[in-house]
C-alpha atoms as a PDB file:
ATOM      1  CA  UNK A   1      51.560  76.915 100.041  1.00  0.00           C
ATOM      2  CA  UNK A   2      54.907  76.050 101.241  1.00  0.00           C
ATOM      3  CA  UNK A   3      56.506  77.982 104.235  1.00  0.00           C
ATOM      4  CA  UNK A   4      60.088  78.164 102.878  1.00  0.00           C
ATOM      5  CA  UNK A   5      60.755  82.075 102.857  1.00  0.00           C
ATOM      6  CA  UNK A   6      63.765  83.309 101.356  1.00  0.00           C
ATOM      7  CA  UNK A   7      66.770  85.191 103.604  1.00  0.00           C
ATOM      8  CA  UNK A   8      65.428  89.381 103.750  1.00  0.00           C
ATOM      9  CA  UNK A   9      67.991  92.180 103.618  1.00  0.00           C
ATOM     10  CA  UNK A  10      67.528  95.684 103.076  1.00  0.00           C
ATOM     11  CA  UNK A  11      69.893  98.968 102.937  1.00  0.00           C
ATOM     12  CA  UNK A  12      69.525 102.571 103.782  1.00  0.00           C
ATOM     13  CA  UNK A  13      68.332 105.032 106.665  1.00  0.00           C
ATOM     14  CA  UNK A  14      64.145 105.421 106.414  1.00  0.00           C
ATOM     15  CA  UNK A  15      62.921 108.938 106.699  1.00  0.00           C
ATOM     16  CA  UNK A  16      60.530 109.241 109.698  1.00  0.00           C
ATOM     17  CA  UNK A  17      58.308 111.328 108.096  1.00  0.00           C
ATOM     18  CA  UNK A  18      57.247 112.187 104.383  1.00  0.00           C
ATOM     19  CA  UNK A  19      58.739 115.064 103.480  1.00  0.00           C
ATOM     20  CA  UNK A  20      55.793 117.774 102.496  1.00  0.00           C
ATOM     21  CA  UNK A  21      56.455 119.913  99.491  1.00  0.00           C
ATOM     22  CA  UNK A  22      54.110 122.959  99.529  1.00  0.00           C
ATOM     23  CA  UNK A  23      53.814 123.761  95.433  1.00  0.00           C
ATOM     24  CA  UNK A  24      51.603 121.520  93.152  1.00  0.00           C
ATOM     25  CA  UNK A  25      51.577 123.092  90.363  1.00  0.00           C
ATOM     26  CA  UNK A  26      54.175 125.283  88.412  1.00  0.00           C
ATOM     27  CA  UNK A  27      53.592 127.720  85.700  1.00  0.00           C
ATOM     28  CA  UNK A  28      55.775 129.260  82.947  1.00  0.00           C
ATOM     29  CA  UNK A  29      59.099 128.113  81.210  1.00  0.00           C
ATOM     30  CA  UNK A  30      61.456 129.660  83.782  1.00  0.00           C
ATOM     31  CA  UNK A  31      59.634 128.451  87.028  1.00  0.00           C
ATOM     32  CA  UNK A  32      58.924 125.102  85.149  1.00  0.00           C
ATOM     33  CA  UNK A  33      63.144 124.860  84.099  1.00  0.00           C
ATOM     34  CA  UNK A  34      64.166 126.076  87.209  1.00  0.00           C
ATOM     35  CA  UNK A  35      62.548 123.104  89.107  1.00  0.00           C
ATOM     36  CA  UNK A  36      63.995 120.330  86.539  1.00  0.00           C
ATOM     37  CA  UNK A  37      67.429 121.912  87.373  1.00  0.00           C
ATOM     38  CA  UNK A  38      66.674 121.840  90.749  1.00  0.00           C
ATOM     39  CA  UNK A  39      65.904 118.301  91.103  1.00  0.00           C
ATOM     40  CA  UNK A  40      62.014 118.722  91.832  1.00  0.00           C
ATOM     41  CA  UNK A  41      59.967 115.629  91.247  1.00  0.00           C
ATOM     42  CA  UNK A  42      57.555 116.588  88.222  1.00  0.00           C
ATOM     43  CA  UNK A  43      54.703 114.063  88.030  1.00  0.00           C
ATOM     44  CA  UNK A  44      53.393 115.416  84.791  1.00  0.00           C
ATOM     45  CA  UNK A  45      54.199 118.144  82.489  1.00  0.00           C
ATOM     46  CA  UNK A  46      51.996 119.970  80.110  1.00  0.00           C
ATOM     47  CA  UNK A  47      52.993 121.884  76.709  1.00  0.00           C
ATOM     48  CA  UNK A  48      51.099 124.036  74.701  1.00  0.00           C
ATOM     49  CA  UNK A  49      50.819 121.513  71.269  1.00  0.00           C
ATOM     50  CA  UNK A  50      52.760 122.790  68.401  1.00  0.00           C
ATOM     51  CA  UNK A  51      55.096 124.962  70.545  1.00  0.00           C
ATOM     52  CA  UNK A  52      58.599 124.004  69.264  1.00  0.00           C
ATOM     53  CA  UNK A  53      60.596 126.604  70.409  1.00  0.00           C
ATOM     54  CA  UNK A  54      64.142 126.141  72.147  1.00  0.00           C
ATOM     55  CA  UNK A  55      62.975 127.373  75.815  1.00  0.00           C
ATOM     56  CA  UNK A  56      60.240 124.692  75.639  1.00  0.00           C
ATOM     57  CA  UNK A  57      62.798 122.474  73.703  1.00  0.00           C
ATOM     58  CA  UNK A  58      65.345 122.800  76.503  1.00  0.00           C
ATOM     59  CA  UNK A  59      62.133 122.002  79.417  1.00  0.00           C
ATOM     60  CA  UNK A  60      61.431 118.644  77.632  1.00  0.00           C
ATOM     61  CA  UNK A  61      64.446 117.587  77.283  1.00  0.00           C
ATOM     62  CA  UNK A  62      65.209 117.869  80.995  1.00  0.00           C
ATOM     63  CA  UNK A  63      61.749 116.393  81.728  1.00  0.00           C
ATOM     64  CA  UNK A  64      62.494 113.425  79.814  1.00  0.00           C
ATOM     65  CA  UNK A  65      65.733 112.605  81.215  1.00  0.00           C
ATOM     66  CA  UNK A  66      63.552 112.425  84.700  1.00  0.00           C
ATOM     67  CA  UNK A  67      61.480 109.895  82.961  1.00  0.00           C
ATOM     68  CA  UNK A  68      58.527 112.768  83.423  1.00  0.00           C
ATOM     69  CA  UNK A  69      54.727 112.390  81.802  1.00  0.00           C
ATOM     70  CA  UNK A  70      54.649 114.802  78.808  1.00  0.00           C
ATOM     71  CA  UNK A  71      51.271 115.635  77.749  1.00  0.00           C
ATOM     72  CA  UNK A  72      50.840 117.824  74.170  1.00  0.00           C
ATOM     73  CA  UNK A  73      47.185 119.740  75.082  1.00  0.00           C
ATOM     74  CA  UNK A  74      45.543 122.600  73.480  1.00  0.00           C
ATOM     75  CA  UNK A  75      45.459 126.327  74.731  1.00  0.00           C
ATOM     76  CA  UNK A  76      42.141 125.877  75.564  1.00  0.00           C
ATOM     77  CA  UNK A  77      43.166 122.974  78.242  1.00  0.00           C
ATOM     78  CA  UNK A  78      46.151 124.730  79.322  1.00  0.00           C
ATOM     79  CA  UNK A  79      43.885 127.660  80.398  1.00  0.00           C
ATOM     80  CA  UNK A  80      41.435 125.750  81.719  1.00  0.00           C
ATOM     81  CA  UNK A  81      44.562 124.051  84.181  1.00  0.00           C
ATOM     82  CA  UNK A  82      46.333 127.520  85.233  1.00  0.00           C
ATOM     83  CA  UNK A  83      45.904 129.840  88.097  1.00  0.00           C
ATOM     84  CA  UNK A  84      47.637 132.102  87.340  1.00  0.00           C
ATOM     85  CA  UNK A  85      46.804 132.638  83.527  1.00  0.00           C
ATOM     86  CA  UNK A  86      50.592 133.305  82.661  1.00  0.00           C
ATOM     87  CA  UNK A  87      51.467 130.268  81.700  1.00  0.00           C
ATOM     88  CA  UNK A  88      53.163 130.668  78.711  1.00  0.00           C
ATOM     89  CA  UNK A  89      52.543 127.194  77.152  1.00  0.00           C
ATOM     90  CA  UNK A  90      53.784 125.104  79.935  1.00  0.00           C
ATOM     91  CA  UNK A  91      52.328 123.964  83.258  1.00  0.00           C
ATOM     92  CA  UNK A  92      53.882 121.441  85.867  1.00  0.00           C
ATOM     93  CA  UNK A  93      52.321 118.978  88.000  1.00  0.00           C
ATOM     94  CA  UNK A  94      54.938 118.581  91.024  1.00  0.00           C
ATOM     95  CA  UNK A  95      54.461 115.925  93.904  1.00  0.00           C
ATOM     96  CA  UNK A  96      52.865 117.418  96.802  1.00  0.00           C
ATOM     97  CA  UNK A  97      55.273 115.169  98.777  1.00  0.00           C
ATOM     98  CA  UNK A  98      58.373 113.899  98.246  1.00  0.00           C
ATOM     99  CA  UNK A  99      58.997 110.140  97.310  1.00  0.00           C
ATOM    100  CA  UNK A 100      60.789 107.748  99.578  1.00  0.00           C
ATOM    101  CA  UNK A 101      62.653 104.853  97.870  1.00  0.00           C
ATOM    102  CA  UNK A 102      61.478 101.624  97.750  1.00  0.00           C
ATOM    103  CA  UNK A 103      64.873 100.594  99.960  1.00  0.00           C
ATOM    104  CA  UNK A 104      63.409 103.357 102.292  1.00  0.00           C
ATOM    105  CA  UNK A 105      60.290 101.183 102.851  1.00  0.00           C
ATOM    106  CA  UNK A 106      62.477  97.734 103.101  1.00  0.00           C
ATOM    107  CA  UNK A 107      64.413  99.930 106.036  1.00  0.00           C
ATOM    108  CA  UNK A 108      61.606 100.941 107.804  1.00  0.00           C
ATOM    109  CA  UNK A 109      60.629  97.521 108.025  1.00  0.00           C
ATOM    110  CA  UNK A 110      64.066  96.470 109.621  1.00  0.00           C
ATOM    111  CA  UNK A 111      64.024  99.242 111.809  1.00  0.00           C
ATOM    112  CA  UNK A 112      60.789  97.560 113.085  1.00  0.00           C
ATOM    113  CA  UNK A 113      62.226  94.318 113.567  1.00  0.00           C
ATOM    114  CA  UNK A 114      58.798  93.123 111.301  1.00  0.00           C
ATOM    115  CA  UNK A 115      58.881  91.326 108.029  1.00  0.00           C
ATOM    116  CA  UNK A 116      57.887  93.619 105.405  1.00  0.00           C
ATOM    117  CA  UNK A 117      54.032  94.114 104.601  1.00  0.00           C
ATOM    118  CA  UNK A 118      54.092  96.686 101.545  1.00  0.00           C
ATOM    119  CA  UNK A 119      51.164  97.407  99.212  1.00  0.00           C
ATOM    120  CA  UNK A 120      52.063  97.833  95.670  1.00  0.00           C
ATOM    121  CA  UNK A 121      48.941  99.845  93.286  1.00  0.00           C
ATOM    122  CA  UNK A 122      48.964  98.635  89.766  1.00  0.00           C
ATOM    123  CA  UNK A 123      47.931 101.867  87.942  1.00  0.00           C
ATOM    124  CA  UNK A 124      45.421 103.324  90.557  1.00  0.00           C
ATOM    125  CA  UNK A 125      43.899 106.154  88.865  1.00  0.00           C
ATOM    126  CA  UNK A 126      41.592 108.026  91.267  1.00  0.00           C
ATOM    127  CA  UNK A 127      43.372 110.153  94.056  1.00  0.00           C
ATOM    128  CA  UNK A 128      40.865 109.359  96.594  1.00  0.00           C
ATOM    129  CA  UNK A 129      41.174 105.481  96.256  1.00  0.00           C
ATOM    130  CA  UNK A 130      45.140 106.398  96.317  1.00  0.00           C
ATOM    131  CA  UNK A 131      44.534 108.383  99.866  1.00  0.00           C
ATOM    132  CA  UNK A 132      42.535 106.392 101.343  1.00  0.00           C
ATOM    133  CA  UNK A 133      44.789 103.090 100.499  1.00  0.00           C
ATOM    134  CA  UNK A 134      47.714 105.445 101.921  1.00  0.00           C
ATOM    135  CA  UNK A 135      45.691 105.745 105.341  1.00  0.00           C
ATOM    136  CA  UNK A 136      44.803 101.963 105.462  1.00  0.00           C
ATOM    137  CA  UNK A 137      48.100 101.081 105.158  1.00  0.00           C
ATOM    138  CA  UNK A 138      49.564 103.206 107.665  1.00  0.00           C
ATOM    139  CA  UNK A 139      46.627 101.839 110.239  1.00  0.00           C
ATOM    140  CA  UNK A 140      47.371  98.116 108.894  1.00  0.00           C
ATOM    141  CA  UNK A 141      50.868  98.407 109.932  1.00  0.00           C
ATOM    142  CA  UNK A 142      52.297  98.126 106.846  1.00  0.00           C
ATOM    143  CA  UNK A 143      55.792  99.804 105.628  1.00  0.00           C
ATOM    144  CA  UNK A 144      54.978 101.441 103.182  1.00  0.00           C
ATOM    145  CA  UNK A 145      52.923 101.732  99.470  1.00  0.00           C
ATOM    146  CA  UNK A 146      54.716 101.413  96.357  1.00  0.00           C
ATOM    147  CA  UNK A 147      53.109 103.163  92.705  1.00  0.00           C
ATOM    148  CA  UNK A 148      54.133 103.611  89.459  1.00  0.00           C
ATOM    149  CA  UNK A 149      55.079 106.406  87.235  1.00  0.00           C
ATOM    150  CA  UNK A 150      52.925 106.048  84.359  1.00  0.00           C
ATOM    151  CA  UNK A 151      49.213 105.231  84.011  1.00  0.00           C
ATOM    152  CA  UNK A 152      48.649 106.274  87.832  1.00  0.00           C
ATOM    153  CA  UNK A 153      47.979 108.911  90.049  1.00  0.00           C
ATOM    154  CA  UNK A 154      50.567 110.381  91.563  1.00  0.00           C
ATOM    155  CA  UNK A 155      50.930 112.405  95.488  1.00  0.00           C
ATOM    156  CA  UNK A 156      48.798 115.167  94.767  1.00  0.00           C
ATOM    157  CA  UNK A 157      47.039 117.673  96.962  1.00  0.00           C
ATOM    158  CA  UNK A 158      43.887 115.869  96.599  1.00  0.00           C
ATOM    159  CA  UNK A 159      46.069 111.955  97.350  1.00  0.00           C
ATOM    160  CA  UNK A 160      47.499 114.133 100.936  1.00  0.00           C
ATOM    161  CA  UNK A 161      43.956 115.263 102.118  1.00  0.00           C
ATOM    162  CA  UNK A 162      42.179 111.906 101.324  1.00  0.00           C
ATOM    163  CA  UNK A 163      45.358 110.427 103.852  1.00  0.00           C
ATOM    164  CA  UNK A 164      43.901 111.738 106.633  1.00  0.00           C
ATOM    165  CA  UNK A 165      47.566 112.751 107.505  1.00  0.00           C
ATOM    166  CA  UNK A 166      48.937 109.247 107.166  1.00  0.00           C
ATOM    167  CA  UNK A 167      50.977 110.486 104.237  1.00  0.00           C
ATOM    168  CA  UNK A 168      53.079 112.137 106.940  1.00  0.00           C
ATOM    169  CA  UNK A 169      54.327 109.245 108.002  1.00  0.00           C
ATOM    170  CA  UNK A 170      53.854 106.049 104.831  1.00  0.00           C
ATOM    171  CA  UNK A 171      56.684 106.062 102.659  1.00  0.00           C
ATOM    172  CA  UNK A 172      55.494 106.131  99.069  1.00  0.00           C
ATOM    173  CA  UNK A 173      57.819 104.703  96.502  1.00  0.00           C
ATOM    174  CA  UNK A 174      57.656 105.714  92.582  1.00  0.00           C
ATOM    175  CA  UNK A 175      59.168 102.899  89.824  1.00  0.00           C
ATOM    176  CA  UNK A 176      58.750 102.951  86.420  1.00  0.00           C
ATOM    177  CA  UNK A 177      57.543  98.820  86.293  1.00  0.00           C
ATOM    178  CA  UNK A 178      55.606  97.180  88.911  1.00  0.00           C
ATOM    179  CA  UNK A 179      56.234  93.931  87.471  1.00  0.00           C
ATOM    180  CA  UNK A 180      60.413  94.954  87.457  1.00  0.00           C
ATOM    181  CA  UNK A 181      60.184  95.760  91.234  1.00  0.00           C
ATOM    182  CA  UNK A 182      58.248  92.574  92.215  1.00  0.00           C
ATOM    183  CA  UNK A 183      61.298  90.538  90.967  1.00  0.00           C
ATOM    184  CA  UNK A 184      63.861  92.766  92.780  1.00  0.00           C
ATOM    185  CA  UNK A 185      61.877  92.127  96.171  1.00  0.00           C
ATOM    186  CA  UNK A 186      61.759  88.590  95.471  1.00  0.00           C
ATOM    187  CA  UNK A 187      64.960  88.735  95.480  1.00  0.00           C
ATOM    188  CA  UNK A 188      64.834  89.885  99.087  1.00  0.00           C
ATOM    189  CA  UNK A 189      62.579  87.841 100.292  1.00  0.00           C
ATOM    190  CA  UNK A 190      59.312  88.828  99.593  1.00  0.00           C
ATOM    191  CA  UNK A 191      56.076  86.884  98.446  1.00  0.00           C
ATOM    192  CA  UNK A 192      53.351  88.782  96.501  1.00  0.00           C
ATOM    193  CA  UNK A 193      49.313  88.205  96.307  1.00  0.00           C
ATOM    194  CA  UNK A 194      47.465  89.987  94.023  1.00  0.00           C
ATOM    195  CA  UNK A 195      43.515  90.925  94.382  1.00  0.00           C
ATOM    196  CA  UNK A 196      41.533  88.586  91.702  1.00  0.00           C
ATOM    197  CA  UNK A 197      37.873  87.984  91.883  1.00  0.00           C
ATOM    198  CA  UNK A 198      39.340  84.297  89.845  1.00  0.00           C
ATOM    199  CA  UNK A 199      41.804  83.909  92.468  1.00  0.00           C
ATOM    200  CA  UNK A 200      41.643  81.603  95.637  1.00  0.00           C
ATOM    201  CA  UNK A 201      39.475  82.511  98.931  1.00  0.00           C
ATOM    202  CA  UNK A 202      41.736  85.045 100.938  1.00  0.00           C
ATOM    203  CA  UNK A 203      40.646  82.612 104.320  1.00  0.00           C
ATOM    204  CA  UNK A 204      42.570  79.948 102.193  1.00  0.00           C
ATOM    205  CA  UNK A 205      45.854  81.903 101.795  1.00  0.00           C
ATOM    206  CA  UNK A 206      48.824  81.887 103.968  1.00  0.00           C
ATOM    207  CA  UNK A 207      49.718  85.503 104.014  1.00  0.00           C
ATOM    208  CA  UNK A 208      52.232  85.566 106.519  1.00  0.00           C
ATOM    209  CA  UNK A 209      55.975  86.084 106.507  1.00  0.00           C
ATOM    210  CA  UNK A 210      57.441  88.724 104.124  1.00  0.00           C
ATOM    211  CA  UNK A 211      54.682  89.929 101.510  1.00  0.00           C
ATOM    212  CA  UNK A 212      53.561  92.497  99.176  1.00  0.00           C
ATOM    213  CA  UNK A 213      50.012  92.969  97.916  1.00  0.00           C
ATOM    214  CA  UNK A 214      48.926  94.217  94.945  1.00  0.00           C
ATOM    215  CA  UNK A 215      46.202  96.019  94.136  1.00  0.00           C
ATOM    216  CA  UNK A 216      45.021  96.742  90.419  1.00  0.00           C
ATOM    217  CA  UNK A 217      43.497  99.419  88.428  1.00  0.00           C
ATOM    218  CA  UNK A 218      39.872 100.356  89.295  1.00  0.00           C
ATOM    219  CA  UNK A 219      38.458  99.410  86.497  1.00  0.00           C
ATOM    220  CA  UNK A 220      41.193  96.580  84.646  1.00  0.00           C
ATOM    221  CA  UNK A 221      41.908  95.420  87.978  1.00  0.00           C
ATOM    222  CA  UNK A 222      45.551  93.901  88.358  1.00  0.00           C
ATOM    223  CA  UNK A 223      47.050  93.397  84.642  1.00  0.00           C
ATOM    224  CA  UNK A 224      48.182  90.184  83.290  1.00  0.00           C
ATOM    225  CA  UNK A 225      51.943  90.422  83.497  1.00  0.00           C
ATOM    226  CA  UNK A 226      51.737  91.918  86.905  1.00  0.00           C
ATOM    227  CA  UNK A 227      49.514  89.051  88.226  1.00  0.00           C
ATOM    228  CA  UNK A 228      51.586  86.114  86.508  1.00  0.00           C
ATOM    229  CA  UNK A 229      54.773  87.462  88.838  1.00  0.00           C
ATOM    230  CA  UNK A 230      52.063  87.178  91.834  1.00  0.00           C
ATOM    231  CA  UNK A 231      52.942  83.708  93.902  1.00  0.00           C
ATOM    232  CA  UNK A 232      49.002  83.622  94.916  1.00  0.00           C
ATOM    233  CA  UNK A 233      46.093  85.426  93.653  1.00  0.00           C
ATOM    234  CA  UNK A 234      43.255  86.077  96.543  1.00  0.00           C
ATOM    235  CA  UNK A 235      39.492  86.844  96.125  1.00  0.00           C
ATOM    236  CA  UNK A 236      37.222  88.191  98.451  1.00  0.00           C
ATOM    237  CA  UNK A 237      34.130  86.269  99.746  1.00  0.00           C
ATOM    238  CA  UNK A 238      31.046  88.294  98.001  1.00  0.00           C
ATOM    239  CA  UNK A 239      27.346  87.271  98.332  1.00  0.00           C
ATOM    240  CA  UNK A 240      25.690  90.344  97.341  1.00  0.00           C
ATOM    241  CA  UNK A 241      24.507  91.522  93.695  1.00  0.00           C
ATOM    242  CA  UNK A 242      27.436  93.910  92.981  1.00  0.00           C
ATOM    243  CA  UNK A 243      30.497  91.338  91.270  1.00  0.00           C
ATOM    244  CA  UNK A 244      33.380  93.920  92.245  1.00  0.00           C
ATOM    245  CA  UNK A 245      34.431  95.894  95.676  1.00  0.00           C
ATOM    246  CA  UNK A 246      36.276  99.243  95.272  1.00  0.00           C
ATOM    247  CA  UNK A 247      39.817  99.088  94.888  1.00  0.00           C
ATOM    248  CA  UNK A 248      40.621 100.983  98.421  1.00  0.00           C
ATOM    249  CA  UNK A 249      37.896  98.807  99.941  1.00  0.00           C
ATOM    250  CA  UNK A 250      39.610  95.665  98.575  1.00  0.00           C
ATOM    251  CA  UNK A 251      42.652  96.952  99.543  1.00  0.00           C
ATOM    252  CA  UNK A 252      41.324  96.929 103.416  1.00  0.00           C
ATOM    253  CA  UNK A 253      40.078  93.883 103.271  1.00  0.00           C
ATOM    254  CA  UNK A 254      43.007  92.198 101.960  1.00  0.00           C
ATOM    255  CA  UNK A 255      45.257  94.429 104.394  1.00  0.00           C
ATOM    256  CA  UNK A 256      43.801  92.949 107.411  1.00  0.00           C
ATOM    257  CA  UNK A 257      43.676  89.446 106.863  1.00  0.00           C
ATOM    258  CA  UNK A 258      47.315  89.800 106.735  1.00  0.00           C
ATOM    259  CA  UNK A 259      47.287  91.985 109.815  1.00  0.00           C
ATOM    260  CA  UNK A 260      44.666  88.864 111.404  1.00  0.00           C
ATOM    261  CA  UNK A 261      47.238  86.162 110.036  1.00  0.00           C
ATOM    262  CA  UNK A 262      50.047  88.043 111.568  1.00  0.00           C
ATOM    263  CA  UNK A 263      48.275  88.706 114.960  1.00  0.00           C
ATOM    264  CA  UNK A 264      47.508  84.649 115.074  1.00  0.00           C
ATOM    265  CA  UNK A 265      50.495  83.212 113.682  1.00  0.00           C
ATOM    266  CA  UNK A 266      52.794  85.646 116.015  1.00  0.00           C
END
């Protein structure tokens, strides 16, 4: 693979820490309305199905203009969900943290004087292999993790615990297409490998330099139009029975081979 890198920029002050926001989960129209107004990043919102009425009618309107998951359950489900049992047809999922911006990652980076090493998740659904990608990233040395909005897990209480505490301190960026956000940090500089048991031997790969890695869905793995913006696509060695690693595993693996590229090509 050829060496040329393109020039790297980035913009904006990084956070040093991941801002912790103690509420995950919001019940009944006021609270629910009152933390669209306010801003408050809403990772999924569920409404009674059939309810029509202008209070609710007001909430999804608001949640929609935040680009928020809508989800149309039963009464049953919505029970099942609340805490509090007063939830009056509507229940919130908010971010247990706050998100940083993917410029806030880029910065960090900078700040470091390092070329950027970020780890993009293409529709990770389980919050544990979320957390514990989070925590090998922030051991790996790498700026940051990058998810998106739909199809995916989002910073729950059950992503922050499986961190270990390295949520604290790995900026996690939220965009509504992976494939949209490769092309932007192309644009930057960056080079992307994607995880693919068809792809080339990861000991073959130069993974130095400015580079993101992608890691796919559990079970679909990385998905077509993701892995055709991909400039390499990298498979682990495997010589036991079992064809597929999981996707935090994989994510380790590939993680520090560009952390043993880096040390050795310093």
């Amino acid at each position: 693979m050829s060496d040329n890198r393109r020039d790297f920029s980035a913009k904006a002050d990084a956070p040093e820490e991941q801002t912790q926001v103690p509420v995950t989960k919001i019940e009944g129209r006021n609270p629910v309305l009152e933390a669209l107004c306010s801003g408050r990043t809403i990772d999924k919102l569920y409404v009674l199905d059939g309810c029509r009425d202008s209070a609710v009618q007001t909430i999804l309107r608001k949640a929609r203009r935040q680009d928020t998951i809508v989800s149309f359950v039963s009464r049953e489900r919505l029970d099942q969900i609340s805490e509090t049992h007063h939830h009056q047809g509507v229940i919130a999922m908010a971010a247990a943290y706050a998100y940083a911006e993917v410029e806030d990652i880029l910065q960090k980076a900078k700040d470091a004087g390092e070329d950027p090493f970020i780890i993009l998740l293409d529709g990770i659904e389980d919050p544990h292999n979320l957390g514990a990608v989070i925590r090998t990233a922030n051991i790996a040395g790498a700026h940051g993790v990058i998810i998106p909005k739909h199809r995916a897990v989002g910073l729950t209480a059950t992503v922050a615990k499986a961190s270990a505490g390295a949520l604290n301190y790995t900026p996690v960026a939220k965009v509504t297409n992976i494939g949209d956000t490769i092309d932007k940090l192309k644009d930057v500089g960056l080079w992307f490998v994607c995880a693919d048991m068809a792809g080339e031997s990861m000991y073959k790969l130069n993974l130095t330099g400015p580079i993101g890695l992608v890691i796919g869905n559990e079970g679909k793995g990385v998905s077509r139009l993701v892995r055709e913006k991909c400039d390499m696509t990298a498979s682990i060695p495997m010589k036991g029975e079992i064809e597929s690693l999981n996707a935090s595993v994989a994510a380790g693996i590939l993680a520090y081979e560009i952390v043993r590229q880096r040390i050795f090509n310093a």
